[in-house]
C-alpha atoms as a PDB file:
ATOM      1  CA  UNK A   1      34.000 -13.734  10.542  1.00  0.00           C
ATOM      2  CA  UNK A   2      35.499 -11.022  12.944  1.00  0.00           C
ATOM      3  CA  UNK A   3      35.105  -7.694  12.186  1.00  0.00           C
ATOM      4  CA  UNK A   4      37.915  -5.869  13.749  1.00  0.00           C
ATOM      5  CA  UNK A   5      37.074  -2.284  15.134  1.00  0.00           C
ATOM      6  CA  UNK A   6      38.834   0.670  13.312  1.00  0.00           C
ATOM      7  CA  UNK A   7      39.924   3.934  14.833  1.00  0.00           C
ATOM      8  CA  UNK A   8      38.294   6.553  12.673  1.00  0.00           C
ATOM      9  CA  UNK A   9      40.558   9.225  13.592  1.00  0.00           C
ATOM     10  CA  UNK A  10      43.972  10.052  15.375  1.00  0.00           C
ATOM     11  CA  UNK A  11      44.456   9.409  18.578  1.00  0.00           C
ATOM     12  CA  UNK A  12      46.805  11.230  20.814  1.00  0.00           C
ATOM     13  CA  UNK A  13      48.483   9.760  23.791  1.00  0.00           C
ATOM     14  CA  UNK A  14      48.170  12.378  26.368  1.00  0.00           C
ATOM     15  CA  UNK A  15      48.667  12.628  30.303  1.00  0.00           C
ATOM     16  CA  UNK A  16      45.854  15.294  31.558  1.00  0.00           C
ATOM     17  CA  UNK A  17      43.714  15.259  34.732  1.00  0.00           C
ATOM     18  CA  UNK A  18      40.293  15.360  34.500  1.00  0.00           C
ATOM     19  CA  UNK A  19      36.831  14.570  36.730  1.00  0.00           C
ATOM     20  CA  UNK A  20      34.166  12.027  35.432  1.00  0.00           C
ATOM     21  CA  UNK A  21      30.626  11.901  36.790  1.00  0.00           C
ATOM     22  CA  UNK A  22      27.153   9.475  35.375  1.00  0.00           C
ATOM     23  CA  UNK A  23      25.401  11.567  32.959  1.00  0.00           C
ATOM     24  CA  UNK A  24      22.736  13.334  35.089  1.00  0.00           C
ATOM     25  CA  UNK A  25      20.302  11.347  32.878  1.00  0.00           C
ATOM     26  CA  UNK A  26      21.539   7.952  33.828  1.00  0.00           C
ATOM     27  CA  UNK A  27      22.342   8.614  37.336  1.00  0.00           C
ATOM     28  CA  UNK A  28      20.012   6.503  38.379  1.00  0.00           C
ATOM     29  CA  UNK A  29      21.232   3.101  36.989  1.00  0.00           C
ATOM     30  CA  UNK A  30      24.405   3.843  38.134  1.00  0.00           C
ATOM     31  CA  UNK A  31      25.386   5.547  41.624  1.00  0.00           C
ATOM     32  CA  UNK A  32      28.251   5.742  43.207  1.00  0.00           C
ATOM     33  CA  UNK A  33      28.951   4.529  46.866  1.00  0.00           C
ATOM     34  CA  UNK A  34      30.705   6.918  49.178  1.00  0.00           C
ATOM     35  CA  UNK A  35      33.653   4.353  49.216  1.00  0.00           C
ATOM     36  CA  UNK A  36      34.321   5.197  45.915  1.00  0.00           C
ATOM     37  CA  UNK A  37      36.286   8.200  46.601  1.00  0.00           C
ATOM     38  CA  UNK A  38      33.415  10.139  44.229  1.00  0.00           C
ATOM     39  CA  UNK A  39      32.774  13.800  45.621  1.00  0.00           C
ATOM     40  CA  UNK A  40      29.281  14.743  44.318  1.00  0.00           C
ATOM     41  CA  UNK A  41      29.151  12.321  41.939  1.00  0.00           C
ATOM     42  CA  UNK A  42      32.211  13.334  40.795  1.00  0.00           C
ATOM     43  CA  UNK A  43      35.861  11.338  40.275  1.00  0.00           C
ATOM     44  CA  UNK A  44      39.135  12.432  39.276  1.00  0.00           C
ATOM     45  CA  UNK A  45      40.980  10.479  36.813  1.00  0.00           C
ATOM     46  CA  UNK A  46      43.536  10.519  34.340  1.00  0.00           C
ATOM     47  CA  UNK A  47      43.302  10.797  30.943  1.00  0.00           C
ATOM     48  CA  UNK A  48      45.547   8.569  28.371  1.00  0.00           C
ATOM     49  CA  UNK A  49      44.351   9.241  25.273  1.00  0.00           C
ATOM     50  CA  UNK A  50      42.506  11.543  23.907  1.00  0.00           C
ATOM     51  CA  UNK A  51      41.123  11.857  19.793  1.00  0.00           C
ATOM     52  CA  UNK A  52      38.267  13.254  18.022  1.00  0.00           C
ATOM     53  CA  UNK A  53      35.804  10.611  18.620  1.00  0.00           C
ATOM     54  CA  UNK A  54      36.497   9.086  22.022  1.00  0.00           C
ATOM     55  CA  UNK A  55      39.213   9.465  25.055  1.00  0.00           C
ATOM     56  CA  UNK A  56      40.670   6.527  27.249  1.00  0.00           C
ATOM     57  CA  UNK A  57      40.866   7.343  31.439  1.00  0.00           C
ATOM     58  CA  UNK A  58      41.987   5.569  34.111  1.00  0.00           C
ATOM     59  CA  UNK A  59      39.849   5.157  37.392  1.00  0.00           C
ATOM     60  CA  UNK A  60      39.695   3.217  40.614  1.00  0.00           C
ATOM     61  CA  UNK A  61      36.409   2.497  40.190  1.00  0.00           C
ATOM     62  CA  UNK A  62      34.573   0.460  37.408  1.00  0.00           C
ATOM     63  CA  UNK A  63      32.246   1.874  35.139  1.00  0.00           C
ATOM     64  CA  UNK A  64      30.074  -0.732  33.122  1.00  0.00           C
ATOM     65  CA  UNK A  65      29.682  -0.933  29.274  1.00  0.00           C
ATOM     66  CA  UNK A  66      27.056   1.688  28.329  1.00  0.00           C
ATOM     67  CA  UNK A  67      26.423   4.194  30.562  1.00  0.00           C
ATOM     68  CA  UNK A  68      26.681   7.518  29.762  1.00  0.00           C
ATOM     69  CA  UNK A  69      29.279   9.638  31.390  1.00  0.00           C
ATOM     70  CA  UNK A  70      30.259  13.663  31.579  1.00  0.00           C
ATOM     71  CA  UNK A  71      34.086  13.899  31.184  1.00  0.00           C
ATOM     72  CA  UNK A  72      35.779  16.830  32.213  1.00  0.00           C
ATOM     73  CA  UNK A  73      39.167  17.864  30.938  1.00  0.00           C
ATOM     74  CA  UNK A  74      40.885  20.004  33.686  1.00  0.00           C
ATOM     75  CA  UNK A  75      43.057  23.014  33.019  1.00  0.00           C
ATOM     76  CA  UNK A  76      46.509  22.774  34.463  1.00  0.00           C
ATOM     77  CA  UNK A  77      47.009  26.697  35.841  1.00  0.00           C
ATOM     78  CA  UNK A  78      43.403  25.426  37.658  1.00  0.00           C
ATOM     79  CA  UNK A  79      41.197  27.378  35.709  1.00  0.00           C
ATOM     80  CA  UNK A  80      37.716  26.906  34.739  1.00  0.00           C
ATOM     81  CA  UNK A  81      37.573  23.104  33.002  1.00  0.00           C
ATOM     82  CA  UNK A  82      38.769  23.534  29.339  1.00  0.00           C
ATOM     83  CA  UNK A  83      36.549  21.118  27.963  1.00  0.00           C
ATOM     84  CA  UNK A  84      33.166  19.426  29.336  1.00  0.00           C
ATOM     85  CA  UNK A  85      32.118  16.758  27.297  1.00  0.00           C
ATOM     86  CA  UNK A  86      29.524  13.574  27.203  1.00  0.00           C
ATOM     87  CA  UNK A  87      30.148  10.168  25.822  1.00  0.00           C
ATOM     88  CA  UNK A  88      29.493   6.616  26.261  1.00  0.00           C
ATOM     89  CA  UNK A  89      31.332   4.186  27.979  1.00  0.00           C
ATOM     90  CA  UNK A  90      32.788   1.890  25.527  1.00  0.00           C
ATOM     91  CA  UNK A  91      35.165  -0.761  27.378  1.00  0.00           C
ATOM     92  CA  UNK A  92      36.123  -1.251  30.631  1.00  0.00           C
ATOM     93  CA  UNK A  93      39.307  -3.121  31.265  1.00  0.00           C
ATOM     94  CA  UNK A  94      41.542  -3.674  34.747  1.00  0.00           C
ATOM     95  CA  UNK A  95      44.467  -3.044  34.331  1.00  0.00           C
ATOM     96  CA  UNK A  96      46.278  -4.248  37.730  1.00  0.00           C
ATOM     97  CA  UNK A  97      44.471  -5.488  41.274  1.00  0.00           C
ATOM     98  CA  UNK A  98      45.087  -2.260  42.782  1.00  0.00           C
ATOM     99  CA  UNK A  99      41.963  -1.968  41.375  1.00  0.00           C
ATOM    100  CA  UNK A 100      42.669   0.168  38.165  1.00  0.00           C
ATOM    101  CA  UNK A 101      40.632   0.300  35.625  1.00  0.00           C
ATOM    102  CA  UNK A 102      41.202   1.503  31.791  1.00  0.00           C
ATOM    103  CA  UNK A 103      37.948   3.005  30.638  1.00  0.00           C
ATOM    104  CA  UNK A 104      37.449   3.760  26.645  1.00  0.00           C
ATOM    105  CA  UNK A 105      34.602   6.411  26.160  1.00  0.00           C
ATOM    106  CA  UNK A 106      32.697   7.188  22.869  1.00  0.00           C
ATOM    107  CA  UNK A 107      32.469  10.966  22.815  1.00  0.00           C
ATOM    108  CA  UNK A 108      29.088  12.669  21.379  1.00  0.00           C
ATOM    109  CA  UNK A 109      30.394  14.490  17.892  1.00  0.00           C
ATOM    110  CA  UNK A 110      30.706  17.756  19.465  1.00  0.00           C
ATOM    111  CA  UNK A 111      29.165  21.173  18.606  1.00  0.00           C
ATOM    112  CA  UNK A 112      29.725  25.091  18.820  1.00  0.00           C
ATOM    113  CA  UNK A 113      32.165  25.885  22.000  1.00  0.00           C
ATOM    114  CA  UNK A 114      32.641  22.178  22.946  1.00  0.00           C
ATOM    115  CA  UNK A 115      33.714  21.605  19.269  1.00  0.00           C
ATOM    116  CA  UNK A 116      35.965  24.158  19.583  1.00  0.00           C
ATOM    117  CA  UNK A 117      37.634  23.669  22.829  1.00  0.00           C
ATOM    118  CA  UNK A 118      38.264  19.815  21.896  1.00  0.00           C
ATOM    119  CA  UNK A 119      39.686  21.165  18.466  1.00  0.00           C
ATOM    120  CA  UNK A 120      41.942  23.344  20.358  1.00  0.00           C
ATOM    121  CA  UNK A 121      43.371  20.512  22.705  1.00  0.00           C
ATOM    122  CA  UNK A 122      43.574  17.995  20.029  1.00  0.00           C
ATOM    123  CA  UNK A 123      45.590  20.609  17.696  1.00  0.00           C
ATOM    124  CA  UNK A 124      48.378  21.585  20.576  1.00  0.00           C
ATOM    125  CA  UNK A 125      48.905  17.497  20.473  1.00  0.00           C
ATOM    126  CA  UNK A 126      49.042  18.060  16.680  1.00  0.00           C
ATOM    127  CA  UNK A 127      51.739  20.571  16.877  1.00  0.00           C
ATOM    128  CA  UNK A 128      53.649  18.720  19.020  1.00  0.00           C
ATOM    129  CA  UNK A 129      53.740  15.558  16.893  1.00  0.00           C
END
Protein backbone atom coordinates (compact mmCIF):
# COMPACT_ATOMS: atom_id res chain seq x y z
CA UNK A 1 0.00 0.00 0.00
CA UNK A 2 1.17 3.65 -0.81
CA UNK A 3 1.47 5.94 1.74
CA UNK A 4 0.99 9.30 0.27
CA UNK A 5 3.17 12.17 1.84
CA UNK A 6 1.18 14.94 3.71
CA UNK A 7 2.09 18.58 3.99
CA UNK A 8 2.10 19.26 7.69
CA UNK A 9 1.69 22.84 7.40
CA UNK A 10 0.79 25.77 4.91
CA UNK A 11 2.64 26.41 2.25
CA UNK A 12 2.96 29.72 0.60
CA UNK A 13 3.70 30.24 -3.01
CA UNK A 14 6.21 32.95 -3.02
CA UNK A 15 8.73 34.53 -5.66
CA UNK A 16 11.99 35.62 -3.47
CA UNK A 17 15.70 35.42 -4.38
CA UNK A 18 17.87 33.69 -2.36
CA UNK A 19 21.68 31.93 -2.38
CA UNK A 20 22.12 28.13 -1.56
CA UNK A 21 25.47 26.62 -0.62
CA UNK A 22 26.39 22.48 0.77
CA UNK A 23 26.21 22.59 4.41
CA UNK A 24 29.84 23.28 5.46
CA UNK A 25 29.57 19.79 7.05
CA UNK A 26 28.82 17.94 3.89
CA UNK A 27 30.90 19.89 1.60
CA UNK A 28 32.86 17.29 0.99
CA UNK A 29 30.46 14.75 -0.67
CA UNK A 30 29.25 17.30 -2.67
CA UNK A 31 31.38 20.18 -4.46
CA UNK A 32 30.60 22.26 -6.89
CA UNK A 33 32.54 22.68 -10.27
CA UNK A 34 33.41 26.17 -11.34
CA UNK A 35 31.00 25.60 -14.36
CA UNK A 36 28.34 25.68 -12.14
CA UNK A 37 28.01 29.31 -11.94
CA UNK A 38 28.59 28.74 -7.82
CA UNK A 39 30.65 31.79 -6.32
CA UNK A 40 32.25 30.40 -3.11
CA UNK A 41 30.22 27.69 -2.88
CA UNK A 42 27.50 29.74 -3.21
CA UNK A 43 24.31 29.83 -5.93
CA UNK A 44 21.57 32.10 -6.42
CA UNK A 45 18.22 30.74 -6.92
CA UNK A 46 14.73 31.37 -6.68
CA UNK A 47 12.51 30.50 -4.24
CA UNK A 48 8.76 29.09 -5.04
CA UNK A 49 7.47 28.14 -2.05
CA UNK A 50 8.14 28.68 1.08
CA UNK A 51 6.19 27.05 4.62
CA UNK A 52 7.10 26.22 8.04
CA UNK A 53 8.74 22.99 7.49
CA UNK A 54 10.44 23.08 4.10
CA UNK A 55 10.84 25.64 0.94
CA UNK A 56 10.91 24.63 -2.87
CA UNK A 57 13.92 26.60 -5.19
CA UNK A 58 14.76 26.50 -8.48
CA UNK A 59 18.49 26.01 -9.66
CA UNK A 60 20.56 25.29 -12.72
CA UNK A 61 22.36 22.91 -11.11
CA UNK A 62 21.27 19.52 -9.50
CA UNK A 63 21.46 18.83 -6.03
CA UNK A 64 21.04 15.03 -5.04
CA UNK A 65 18.52 13.57 -2.49
CA UNK A 66 20.08 14.09 0.97
CA UNK A 67 22.53 16.44 1.28
CA UNK A 68 22.36 19.04 3.51
CA UNK A 69 22.13 22.55 2.28
CA UNK A 70 22.29 26.37 3.88
CA UNK A 71 19.46 28.39 2.23
CA UNK A 72 19.55 31.93 2.32
CA UNK A 73 16.52 34.13 1.91
CA UNK A 74 17.69 37.53 0.44
CA UNK A 75 16.26 40.88 1.39
CA UNK A 76 14.91 42.86 -1.49
CA UNK A 77 16.23 46.69 -0.45
CA UNK A 78 19.76 44.35 -0.40
CA UNK A 79 20.19 44.25 3.10
CA UNK A 80 21.78 41.82 5.31
CA UNK A 81 19.98 38.16 4.37
CA UNK A 82 16.62 38.06 6.31
CA UNK A 83 16.72 34.58 7.01
CA UNK A 84 19.71 31.88 6.99
CA UNK A 85 18.50 28.59 7.35
CA UNK A 86 19.64 24.66 7.01
CA UNK A 87 17.65 21.82 5.66
CA UNK A 88 17.79 18.73 3.74
CA UNK A 89 17.36 18.19 0.31
CA UNK A 90 14.22 16.36 -0.18
CA UNK A 91 13.48 15.95 -4.10
CA UNK A 92 15.08 16.98 -6.96
CA UNK A 93 13.05 17.26 -10.10
CA UNK A 94 13.93 18.95 -13.81
CA UNK A 95 11.76 20.83 -14.75
CA UNK A 96 12.76 21.75 -18.55
CA UNK A 97 16.30 20.84 -20.54
CA UNK A 98 17.52 24.21 -20.02
CA UNK A 99 18.68 22.45 -17.31
CA UNK A 100 16.27 23.62 -14.44
CA UNK A 101 15.86 21.96 -11.67
CA UNK A 102 12.94 22.13 -8.85
CA UNK A 103 14.58 21.36 -5.55
CA UNK A 104 12.19 20.57 -2.32
CA UNK A 105 14.23 21.14 0.98
CA UNK A 106 13.30 19.85 4.52
CA UNK A 107 14.06 22.79 6.79
CA UNK A 108 15.62 22.04 10.45
CA UNK A 109 12.55 23.18 13.00
CA UNK A 110 14.03 26.44 13.65
CA UNK A 111 15.04 28.18 16.93
CA UNK A 112 15.49 31.71 18.68
CA UNK A 113 16.25 34.50 15.80
CA UNK A 114 15.97 32.01 12.88
CA UNK A 115 12.51 31.04 14.33
CA UNK A 116 11.65 34.34 14.36
CA UNK A 117 12.76 35.73 11.13
CA UNK A 118 11.00 32.65 9.24
CA UNK A 119 7.82 33.49 11.42
CA UNK A 120 8.02 36.95 10.24
CA UNK A 121 8.24 36.05 6.40
CA UNK A 122 5.75 33.34 6.59
CA UNK A 123 3.17 35.82 8.47
CA UNK A 124 3.51 38.86 5.70
CA UNK A 125 2.37 35.78 3.20
CA UNK A 126 -0.33 35.22 5.86
CA UNK A 127 -1.59 38.69 5.70
CA UNK A 128 -1.67 38.77 2.29
CA UNK A 129 -3.79 35.64 1.83
Amino acid sequence: MNELAVRQSQRHDVALRGTVQIDPDQASIVRLSKTSGAREGVLSVDIVDLSAKGLGFLIPVFLPKGIGVVVAVLDPKGGPPLLSIKGKVMRAVMTDRRPMYLIGVSIEIPEGDTKKALDSILASFEELA
